[in-house]
Protein backbone atom coordinates (compact mmCIF):
# COMPACT_ATOMS: atom_id res chain seq x y z
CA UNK A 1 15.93 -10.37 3.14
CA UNK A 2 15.06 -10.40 -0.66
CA UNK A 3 11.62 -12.05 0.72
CA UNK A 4 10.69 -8.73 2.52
CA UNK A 5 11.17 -6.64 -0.49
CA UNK A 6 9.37 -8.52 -2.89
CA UNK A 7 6.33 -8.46 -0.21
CA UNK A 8 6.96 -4.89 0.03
CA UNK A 9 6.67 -4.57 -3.82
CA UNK A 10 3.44 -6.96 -4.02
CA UNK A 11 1.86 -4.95 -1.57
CA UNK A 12 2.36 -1.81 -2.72
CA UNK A 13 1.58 -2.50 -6.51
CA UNK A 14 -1.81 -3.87 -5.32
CA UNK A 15 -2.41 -0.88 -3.84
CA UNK A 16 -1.33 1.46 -6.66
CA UNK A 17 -3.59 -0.74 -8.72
CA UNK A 18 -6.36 -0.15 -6.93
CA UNK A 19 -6.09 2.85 -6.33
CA UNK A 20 -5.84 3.78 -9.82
CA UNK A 21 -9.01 1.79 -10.56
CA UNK A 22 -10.72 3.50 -8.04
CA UNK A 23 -9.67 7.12 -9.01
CA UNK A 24 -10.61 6.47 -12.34
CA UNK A 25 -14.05 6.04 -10.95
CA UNK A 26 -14.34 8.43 -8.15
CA UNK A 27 -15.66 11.84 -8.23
CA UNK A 28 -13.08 14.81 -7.23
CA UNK A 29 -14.15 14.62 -3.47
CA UNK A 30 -13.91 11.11 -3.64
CA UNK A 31 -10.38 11.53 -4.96
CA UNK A 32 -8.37 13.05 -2.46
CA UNK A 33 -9.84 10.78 0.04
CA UNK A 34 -8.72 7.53 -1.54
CA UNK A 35 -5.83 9.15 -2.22
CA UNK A 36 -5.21 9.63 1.84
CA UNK A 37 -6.59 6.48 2.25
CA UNK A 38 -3.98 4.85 -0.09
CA UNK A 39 -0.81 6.72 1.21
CA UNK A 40 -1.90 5.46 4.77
CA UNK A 41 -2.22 1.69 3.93
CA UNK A 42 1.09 1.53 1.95
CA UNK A 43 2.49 3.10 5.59
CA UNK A 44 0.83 0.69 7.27
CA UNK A 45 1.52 -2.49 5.13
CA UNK A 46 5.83 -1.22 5.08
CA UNK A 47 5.36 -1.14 9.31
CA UNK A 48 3.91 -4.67 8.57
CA UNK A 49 6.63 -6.11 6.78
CA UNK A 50 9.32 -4.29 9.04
CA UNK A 51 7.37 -5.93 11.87
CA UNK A 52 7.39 -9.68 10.53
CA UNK A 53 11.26 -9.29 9.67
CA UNK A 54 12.47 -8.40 12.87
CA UNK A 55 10.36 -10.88 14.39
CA UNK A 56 12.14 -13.56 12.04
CA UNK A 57 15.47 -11.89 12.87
């Protein structure tokens, strides 16, 4: 159980990270895109992770 969260917590500072390297080099329309972009993939990696544990339950 503990394994999930920390995966969950990996995955989703990785993302922050790059998404903060990114915005910092983006233009304004560039922006809210990633921004999108980001919020979608942290979604999709949680659905991941909820995905391997039941299959492991």
């Amino acid at each position: 159980m503990q394994i999930q969260a920390i995966a969950k917590g990996m995955a989703i500072g990785a993302a922050a990270g790059m998404a903060g390297y990114l915005l910092s080099s983006a233009s304004s329309g560039e922006r809210s895109r990633l921004k999108r972009r980001t919020v979608k993939a942290v979604h999709a990696i949680g659905a991941v992770m909820d995905s391997i544990a039941d299959f492991i339950k």
